[in-house]
N, C-alpha and C. Protein backbone atom coordinates (compact mmCIF):
# COMPACT_ATOMS: atom_id res chain seq x y z
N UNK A 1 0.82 -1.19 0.00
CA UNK A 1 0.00 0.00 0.00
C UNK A 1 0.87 1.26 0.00
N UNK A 2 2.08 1.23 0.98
CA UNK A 2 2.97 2.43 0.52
C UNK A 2 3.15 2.65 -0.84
N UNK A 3 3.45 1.88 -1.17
CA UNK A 3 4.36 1.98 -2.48
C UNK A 3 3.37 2.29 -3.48
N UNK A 4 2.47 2.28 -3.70
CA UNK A 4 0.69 2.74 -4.41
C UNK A 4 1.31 4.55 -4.13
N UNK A 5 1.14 4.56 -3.03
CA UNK A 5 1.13 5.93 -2.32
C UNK A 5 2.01 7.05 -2.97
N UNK A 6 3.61 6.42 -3.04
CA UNK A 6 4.48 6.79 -3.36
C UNK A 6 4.34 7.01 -5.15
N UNK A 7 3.96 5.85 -5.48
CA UNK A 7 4.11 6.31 -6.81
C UNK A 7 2.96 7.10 -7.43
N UNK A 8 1.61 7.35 -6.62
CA UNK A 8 0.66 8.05 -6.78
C UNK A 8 1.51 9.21 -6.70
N UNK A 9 2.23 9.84 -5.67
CA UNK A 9 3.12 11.23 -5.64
C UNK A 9 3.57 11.49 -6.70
N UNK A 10 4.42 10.47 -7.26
CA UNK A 10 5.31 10.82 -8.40
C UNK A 10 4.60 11.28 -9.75
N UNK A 11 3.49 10.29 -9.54
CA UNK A 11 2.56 10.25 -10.80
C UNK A 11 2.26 11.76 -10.85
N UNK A 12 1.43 12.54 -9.95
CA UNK A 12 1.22 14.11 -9.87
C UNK A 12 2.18 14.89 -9.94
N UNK A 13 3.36 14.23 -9.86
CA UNK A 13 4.69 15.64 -9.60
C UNK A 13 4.89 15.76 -10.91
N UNK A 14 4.74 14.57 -11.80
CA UNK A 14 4.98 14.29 -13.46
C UNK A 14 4.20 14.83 -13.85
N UNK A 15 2.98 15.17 -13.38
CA UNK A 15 1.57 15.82 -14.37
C UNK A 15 1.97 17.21 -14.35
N UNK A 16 2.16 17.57 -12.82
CA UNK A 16 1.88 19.05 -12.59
C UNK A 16 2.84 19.65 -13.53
N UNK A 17 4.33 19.32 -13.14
CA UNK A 17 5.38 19.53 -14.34
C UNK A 17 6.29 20.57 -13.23
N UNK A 18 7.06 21.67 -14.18
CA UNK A 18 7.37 22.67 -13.01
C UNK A 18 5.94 23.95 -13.36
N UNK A 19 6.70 24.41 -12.06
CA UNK A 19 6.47 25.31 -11.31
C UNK A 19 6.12 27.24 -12.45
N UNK A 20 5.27 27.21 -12.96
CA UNK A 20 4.95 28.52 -14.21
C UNK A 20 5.43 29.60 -13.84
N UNK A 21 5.03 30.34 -12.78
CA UNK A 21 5.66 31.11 -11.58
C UNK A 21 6.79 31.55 -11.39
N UNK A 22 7.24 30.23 -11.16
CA UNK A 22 8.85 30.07 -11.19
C UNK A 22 9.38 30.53 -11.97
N UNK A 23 9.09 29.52 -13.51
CA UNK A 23 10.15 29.55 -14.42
C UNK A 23 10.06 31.14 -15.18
N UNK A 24 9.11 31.41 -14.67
CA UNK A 24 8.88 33.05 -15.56
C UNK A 24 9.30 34.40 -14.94
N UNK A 25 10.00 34.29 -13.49
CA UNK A 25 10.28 35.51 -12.84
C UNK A 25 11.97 35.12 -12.78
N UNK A 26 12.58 35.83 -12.60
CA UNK A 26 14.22 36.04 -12.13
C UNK A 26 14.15 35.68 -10.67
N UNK A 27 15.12 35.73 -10.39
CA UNK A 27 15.67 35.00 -9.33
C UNK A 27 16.03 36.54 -7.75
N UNK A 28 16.62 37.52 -9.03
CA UNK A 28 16.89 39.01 -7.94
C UNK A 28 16.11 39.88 -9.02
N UNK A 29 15.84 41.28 -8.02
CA UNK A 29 15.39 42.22 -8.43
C UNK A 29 16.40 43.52 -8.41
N UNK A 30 16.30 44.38 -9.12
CA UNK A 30 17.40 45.68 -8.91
C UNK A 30 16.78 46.65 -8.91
N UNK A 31 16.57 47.77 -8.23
CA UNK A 31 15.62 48.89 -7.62
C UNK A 31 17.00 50.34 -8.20
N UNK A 32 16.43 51.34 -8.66
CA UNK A 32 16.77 52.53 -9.05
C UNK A 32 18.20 53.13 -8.50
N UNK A 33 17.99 52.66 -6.63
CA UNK A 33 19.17 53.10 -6.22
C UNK A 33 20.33 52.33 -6.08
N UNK A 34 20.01 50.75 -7.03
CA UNK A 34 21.19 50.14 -7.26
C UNK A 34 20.95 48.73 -6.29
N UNK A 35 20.04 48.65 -5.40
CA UNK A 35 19.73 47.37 -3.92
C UNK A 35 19.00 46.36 -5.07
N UNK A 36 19.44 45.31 -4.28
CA UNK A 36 19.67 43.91 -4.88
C UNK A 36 18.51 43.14 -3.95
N UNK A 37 17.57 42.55 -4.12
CA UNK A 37 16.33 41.79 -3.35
C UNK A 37 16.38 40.40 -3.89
N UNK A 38 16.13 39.33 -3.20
CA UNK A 38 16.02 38.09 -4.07
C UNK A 38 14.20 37.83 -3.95
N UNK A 39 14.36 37.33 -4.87
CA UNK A 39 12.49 37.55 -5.68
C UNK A 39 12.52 35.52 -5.85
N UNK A 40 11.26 35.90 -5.04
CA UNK A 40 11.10 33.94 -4.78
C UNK A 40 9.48 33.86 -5.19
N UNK A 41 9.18 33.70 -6.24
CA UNK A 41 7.75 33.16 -6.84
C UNK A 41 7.52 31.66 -6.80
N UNK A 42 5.96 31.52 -6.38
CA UNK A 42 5.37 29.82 -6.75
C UNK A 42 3.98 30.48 -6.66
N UNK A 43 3.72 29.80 -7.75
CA UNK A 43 2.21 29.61 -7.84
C UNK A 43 1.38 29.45 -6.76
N UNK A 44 1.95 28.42 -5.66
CA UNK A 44 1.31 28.68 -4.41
C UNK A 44 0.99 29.23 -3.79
N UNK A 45 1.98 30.32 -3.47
CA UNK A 45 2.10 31.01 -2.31
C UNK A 45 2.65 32.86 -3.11
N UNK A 46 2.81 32.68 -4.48
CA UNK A 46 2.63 34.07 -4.72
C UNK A 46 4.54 34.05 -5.06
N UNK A 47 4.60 35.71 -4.53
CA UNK A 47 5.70 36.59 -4.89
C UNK A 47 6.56 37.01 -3.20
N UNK A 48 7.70 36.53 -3.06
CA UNK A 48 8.23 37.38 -1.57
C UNK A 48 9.64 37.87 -2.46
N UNK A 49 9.07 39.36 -1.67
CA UNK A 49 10.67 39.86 -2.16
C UNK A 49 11.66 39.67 -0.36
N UNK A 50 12.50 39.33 -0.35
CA UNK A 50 13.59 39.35 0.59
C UNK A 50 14.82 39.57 0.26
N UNK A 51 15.29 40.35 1.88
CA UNK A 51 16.82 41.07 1.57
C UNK A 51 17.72 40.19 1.69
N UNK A 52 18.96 40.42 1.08
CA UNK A 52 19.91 39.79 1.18
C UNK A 52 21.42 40.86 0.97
N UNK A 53 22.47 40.03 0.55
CA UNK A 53 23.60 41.02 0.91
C UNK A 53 23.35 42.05 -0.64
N UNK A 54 23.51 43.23 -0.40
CA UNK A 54 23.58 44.51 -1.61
C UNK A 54 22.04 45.26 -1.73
N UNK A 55 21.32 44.37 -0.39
CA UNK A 55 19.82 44.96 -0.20
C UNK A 55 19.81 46.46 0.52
N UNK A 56 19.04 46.99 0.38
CA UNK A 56 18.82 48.25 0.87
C UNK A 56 18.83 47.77 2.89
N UNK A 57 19.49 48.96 3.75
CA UNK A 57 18.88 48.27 5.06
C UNK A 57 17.53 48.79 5.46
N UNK A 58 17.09 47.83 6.60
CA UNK A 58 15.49 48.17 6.81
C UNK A 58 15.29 49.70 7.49
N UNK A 59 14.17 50.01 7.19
CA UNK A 59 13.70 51.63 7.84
C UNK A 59 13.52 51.42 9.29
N UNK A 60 13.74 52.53 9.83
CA UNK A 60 13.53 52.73 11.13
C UNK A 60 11.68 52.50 11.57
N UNK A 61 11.39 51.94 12.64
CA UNK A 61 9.92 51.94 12.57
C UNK A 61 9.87 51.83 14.18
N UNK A 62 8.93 52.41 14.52
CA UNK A 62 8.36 52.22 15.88
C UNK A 62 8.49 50.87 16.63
N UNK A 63 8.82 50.95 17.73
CA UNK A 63 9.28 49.62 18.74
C UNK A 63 7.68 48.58 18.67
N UNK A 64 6.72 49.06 18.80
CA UNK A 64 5.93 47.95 18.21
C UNK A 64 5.54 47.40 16.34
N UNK A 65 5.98 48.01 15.68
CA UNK A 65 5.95 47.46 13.98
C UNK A 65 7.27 46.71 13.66
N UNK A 66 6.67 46.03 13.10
CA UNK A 66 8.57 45.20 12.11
C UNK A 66 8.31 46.19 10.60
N UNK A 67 10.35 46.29 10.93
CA UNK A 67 10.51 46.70 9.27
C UNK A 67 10.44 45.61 8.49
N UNK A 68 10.34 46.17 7.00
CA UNK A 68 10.43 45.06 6.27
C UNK A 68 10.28 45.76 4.56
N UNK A 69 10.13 44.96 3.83
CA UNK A 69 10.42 45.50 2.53
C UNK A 69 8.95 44.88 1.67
N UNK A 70 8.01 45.22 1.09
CA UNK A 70 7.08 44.80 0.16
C UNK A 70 7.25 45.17 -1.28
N UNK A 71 6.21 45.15 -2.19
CA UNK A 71 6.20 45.54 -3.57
C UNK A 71 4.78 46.38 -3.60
N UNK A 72 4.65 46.82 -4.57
CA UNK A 72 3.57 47.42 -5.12
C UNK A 72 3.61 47.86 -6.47
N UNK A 73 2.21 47.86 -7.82
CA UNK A 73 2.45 47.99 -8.75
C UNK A 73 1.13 48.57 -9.39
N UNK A 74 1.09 49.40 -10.52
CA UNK A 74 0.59 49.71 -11.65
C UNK A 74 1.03 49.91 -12.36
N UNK A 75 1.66 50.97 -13.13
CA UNK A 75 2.28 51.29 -14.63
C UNK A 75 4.01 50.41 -14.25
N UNK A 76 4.28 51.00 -13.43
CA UNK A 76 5.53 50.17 -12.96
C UNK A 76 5.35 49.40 -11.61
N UNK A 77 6.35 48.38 -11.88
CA UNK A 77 6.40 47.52 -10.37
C UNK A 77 7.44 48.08 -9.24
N UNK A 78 7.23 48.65 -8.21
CA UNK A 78 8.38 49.23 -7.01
C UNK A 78 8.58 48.50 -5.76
N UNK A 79 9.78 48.48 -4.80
CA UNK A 79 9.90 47.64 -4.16
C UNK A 79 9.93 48.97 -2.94
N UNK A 80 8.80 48.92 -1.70
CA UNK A 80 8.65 49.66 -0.79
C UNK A 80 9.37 48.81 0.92
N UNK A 81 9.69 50.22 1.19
CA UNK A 81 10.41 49.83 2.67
C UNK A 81 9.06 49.79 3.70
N UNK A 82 8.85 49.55 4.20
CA UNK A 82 7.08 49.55 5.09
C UNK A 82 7.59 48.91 6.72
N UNK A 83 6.67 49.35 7.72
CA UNK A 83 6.41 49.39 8.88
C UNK A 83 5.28 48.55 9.11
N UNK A 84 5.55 47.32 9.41
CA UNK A 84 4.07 46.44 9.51
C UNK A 84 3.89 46.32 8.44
N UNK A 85 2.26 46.92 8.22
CA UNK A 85 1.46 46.52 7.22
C UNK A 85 1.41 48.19 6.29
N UNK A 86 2.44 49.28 6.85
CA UNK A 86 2.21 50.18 6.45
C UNK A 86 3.52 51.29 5.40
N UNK A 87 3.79 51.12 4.06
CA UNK A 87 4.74 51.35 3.75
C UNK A 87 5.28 52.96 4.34
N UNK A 88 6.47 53.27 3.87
CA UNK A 88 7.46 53.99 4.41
C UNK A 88 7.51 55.06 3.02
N UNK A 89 6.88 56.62 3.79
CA UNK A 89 7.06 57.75 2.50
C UNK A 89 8.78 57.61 2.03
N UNK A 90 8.80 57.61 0.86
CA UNK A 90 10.46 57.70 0.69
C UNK A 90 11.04 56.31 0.66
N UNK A 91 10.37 55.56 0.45
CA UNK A 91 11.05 53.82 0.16
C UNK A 91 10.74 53.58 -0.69
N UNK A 92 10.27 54.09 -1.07
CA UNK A 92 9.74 53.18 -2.96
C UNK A 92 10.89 53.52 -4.13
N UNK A 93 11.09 52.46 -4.54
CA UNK A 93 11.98 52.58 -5.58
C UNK A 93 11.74 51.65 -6.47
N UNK A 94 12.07 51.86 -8.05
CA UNK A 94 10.80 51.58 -9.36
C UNK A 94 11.92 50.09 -9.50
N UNK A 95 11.54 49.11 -10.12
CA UNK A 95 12.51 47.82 -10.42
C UNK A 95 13.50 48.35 -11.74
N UNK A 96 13.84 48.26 -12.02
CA UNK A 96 15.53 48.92 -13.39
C UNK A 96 15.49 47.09 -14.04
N UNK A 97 15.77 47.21 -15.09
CA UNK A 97 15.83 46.40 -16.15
C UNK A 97 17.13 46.61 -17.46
N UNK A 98 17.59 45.38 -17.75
CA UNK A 98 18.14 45.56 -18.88
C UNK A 98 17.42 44.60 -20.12
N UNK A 99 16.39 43.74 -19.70
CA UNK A 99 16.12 42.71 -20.80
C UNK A 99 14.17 42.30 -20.45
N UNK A 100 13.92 41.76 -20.81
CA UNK A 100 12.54 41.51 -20.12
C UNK A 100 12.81 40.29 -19.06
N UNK A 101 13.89 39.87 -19.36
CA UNK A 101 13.43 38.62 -17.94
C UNK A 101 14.00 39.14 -16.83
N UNK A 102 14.69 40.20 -16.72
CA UNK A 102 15.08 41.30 -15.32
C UNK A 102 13.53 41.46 -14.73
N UNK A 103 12.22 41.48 -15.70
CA UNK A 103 11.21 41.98 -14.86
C UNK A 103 10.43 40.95 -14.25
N UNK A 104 9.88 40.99 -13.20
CA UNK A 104 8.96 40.16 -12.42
C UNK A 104 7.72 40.04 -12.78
N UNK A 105 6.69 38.96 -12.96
CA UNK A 105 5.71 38.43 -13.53
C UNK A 105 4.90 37.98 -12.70
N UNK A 106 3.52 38.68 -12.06
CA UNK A 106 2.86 38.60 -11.14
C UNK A 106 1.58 37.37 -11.55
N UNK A 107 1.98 36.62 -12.31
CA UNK A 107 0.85 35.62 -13.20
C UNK A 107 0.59 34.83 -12.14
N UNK A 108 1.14 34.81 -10.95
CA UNK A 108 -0.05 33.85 -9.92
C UNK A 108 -1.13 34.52 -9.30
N UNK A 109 -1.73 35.60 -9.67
CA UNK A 109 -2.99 36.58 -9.54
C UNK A 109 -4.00 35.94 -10.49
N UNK A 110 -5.23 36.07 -10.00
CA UNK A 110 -6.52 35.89 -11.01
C UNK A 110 -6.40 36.10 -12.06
N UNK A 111 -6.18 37.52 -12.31
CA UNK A 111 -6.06 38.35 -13.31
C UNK A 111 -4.32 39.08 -13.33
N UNK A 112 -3.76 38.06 -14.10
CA UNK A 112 -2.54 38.68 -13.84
C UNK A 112 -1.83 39.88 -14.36
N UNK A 113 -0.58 40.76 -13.83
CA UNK A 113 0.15 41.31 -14.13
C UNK A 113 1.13 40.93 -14.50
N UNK A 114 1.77 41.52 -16.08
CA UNK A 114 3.11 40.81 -16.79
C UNK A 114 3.58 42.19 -16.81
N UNK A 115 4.80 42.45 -16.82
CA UNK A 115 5.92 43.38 -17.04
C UNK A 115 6.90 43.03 -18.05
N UNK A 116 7.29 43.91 -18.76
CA UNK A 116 8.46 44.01 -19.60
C UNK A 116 9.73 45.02 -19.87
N UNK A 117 10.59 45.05 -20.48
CA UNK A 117 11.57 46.05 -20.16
C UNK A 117 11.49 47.03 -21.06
N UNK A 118 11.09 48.42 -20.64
CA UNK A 118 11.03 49.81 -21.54
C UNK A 118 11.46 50.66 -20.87
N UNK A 119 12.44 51.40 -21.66
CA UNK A 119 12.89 52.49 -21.41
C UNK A 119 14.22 52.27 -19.85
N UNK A 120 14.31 51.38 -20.08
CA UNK A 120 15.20 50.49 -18.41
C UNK A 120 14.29 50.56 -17.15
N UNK A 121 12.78 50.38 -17.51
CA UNK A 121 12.35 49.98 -15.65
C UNK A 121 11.28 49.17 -16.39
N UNK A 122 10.63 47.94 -15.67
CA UNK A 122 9.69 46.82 -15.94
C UNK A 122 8.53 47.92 -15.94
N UNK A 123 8.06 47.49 -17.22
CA UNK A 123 6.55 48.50 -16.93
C UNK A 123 5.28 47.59 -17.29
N UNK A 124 4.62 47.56 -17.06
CA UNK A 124 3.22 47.03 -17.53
C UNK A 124 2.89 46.76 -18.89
N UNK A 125 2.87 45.24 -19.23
CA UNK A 125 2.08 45.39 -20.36
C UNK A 125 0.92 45.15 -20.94
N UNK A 126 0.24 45.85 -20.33
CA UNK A 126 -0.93 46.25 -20.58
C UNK A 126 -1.10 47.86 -21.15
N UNK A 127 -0.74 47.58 -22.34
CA UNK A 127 -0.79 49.27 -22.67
C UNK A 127 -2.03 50.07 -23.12
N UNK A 128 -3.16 49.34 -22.94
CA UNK A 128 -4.38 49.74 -23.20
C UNK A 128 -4.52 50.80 -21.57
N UNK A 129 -3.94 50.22 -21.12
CA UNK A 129 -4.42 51.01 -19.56
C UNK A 129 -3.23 51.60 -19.17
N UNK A 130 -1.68 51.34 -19.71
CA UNK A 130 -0.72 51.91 -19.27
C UNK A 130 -0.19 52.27 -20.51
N UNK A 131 -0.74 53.19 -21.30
CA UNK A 131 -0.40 53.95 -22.78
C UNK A 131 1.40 54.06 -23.03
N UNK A 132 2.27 53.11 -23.55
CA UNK A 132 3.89 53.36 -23.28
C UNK A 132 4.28 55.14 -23.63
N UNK A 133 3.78 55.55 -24.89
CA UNK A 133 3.55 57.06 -24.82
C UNK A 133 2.69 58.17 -24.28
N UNK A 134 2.24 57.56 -23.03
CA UNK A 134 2.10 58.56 -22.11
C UNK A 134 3.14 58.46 -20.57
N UNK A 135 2.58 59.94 -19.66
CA UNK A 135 3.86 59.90 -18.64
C UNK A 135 3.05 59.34 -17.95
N UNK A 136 3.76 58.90 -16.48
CA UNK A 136 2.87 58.18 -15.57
C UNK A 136 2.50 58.99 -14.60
N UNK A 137 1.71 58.54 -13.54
CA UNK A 137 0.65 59.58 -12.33
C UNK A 137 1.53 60.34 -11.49
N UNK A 138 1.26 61.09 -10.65
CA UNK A 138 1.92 61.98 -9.93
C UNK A 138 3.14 61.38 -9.03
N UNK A 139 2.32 60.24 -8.38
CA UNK A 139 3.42 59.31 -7.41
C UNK A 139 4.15 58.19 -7.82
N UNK A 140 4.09 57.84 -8.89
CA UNK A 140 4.50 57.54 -10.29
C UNK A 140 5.99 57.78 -10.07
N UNK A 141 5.91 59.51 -10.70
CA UNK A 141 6.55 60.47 -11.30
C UNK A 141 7.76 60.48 -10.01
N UNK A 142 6.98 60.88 -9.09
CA UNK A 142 7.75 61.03 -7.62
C UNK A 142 8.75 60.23 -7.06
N UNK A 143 8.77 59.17 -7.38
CA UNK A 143 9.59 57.81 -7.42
C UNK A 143 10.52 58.00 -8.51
N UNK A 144 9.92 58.16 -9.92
CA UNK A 144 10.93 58.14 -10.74
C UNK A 144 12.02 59.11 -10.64
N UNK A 145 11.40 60.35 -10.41
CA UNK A 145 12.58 61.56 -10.01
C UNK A 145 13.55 61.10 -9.48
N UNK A 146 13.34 60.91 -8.06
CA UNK A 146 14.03 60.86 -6.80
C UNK A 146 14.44 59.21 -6.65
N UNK A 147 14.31 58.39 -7.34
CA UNK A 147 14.87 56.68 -7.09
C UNK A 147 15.89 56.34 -7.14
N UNK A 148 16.51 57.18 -7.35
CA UNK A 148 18.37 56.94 -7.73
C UNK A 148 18.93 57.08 -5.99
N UNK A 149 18.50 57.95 -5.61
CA UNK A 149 19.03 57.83 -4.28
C UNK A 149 19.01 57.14 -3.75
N UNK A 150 19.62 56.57 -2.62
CA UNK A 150 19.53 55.37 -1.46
C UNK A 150 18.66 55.87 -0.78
N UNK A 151 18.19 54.83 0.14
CA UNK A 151 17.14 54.85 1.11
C UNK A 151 17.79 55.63 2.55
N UNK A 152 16.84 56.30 3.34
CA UNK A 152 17.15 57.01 4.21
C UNK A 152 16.16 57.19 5.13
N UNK A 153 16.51 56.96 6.56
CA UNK A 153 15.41 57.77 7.42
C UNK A 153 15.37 59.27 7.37
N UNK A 154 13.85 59.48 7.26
CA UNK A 154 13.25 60.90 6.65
C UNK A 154 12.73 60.45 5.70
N UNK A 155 13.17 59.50 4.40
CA UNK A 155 13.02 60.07 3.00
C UNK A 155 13.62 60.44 2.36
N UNK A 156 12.49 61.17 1.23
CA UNK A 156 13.42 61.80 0.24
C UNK A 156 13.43 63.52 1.30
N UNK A 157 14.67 63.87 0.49
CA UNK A 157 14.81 65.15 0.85
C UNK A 157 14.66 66.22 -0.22
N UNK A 158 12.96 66.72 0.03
CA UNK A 158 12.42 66.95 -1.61
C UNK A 158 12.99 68.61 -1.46
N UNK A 159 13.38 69.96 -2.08
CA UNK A 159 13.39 70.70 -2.32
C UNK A 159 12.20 71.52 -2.78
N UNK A 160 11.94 73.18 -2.09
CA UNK A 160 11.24 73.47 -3.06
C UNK A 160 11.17 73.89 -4.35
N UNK A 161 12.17 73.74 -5.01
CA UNK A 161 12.25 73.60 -6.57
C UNK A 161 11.38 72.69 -6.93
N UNK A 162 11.81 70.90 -6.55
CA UNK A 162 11.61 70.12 -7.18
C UNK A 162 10.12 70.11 -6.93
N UNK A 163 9.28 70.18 -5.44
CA UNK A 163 7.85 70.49 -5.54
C UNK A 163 7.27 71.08 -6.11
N UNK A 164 7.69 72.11 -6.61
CA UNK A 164 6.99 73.49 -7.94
C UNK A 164 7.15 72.48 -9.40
N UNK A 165 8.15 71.90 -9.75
CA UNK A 165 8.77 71.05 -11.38
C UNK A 165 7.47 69.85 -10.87
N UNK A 166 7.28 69.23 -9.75
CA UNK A 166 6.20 68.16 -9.75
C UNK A 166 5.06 69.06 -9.84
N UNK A 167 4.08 69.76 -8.70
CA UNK A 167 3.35 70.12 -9.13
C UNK A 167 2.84 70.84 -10.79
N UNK A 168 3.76 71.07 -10.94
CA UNK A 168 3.86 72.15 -12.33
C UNK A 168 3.43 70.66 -13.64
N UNK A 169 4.17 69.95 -13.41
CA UNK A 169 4.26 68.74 -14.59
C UNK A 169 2.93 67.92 -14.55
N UNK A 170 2.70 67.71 -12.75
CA UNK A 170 1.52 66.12 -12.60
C UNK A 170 0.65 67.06 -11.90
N UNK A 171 -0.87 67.14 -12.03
CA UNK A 171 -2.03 67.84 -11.44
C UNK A 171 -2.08 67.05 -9.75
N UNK A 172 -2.07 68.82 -9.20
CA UNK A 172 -1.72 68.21 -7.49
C UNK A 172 -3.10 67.93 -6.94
N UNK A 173 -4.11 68.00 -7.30
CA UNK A 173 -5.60 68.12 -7.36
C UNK A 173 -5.88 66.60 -7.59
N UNK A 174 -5.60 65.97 -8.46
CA UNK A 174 -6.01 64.24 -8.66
C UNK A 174 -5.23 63.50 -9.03
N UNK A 175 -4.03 62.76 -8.00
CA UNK A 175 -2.72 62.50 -8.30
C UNK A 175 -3.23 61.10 -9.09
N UNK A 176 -4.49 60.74 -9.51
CA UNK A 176 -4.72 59.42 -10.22
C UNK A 176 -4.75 60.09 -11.62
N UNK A 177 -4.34 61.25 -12.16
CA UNK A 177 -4.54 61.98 -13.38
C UNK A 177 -2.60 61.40 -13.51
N UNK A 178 -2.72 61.31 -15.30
CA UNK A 178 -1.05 61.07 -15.93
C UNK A 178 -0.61 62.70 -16.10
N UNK A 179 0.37 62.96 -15.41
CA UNK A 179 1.50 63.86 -15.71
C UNK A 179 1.45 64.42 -17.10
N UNK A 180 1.37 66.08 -17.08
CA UNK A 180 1.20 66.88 -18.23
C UNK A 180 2.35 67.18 -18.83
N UNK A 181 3.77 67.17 -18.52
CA UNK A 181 5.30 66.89 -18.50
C UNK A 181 6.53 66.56 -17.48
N UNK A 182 7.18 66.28 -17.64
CA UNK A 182 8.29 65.71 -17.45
C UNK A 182 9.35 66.88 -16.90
N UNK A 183 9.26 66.70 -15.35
CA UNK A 183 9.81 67.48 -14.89
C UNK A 183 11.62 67.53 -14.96
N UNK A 184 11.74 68.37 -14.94
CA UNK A 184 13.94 68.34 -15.34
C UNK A 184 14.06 67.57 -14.65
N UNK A 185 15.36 66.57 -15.03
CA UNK A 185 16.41 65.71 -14.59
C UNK A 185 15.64 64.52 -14.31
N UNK A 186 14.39 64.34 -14.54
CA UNK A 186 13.61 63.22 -14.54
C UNK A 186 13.95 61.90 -15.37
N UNK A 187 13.65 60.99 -15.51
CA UNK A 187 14.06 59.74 -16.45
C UNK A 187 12.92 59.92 -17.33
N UNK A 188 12.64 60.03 -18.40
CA UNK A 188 11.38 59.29 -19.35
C UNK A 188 11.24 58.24 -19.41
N UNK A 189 10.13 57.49 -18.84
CA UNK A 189 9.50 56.03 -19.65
C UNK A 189 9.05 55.99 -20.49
N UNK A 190 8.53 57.03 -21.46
CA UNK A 190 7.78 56.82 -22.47
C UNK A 190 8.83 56.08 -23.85
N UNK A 191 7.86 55.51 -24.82
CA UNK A 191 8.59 54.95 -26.16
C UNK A 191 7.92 55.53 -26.95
């Protein structure tokens, strides 16, 4: 009867095959200011980004929250520094690409998210909803500016220049509105 058992296992491990998940995401991720994350997908259990050596270090957070590092995504995918369950203003930084398999592939979702490499950061391809020739949303934009820097307690350390070049470019009124230009020293994503 074991041995039924056993080869019943094998029989399913042969069907299932590998792992889709897997074979379709990279192994590390690389974030704007250069930090290195290792990116562990399964169909099972989803997407964990975790630090390792060349990772950004964790944010400072209140004696009852754990630091820690998450993701978040629409037009681009970013890897956020967060407190608990609550990310960290000034941790987000956009994923950087040189090829499409640099980008991460969220296909263990219902409805999945695929990324590809434009302009050097994984962007969405879905361009019906993420137009490649248009700019992206205000907080978007805000990340892209400022992502080159390393991570820091505080944040970014925004200037009021650079608040007048954001407001001026992305409408401060409905930051879910796309950016009217491209504020100086900014990166373009568009193609």
């Amino acid at each position: 009867m074991r041995r039924l058992a056993a080869l019943s296992l094998v029989s399913v491990a042969c069907i299932i095959g590998e792992d889709p998940v897997e074979e379709l995401n990279p192994k590390r991720l690389t974030d704007q200011s250069g930090a290195v994350f290792a990116w562990d997908c399964t169909q099972y259990t989803g997407c964990e980004l975790r630090r390792i050596s060349g990772s950004s270090p964790l944010p400072a957070c209140a004696a009852d929250e754990r630091p820690g590092f998450g993701y978040s995504w629409s037009r681009m995918i970013s890897l956020d520094g967060a407190c608990s369950w609550s990310f960290v203003p000034g941790w987000s930084r956009l994923v950087v690409c040189e090829t499409d398999a640099d980008c991460p592939q969220l296909n263990f979702l219902l409805v999945p998210d695929e990324f590809e490499c434009r302009a050097g950061f994984c962007q969405n391809k879905d361009i019906a909803a993420y137009p490649p020739d248009e700019l992206p949303r205000r907080f978007d934009m805000i990340d892209l500016c400022l992502g080159d820097e390393a991570r820091r307690a505080g944040g970014y350390d925004v200037s009021d220049e650079f608040q007048a070049a954001i407001d001026e470019a992305c409408p401060p009124d409905d930051p879910e509105k796309k950016c009217v230009s491209l504020p100086p020293g900014c990166p373009d994503v568009r193609e």
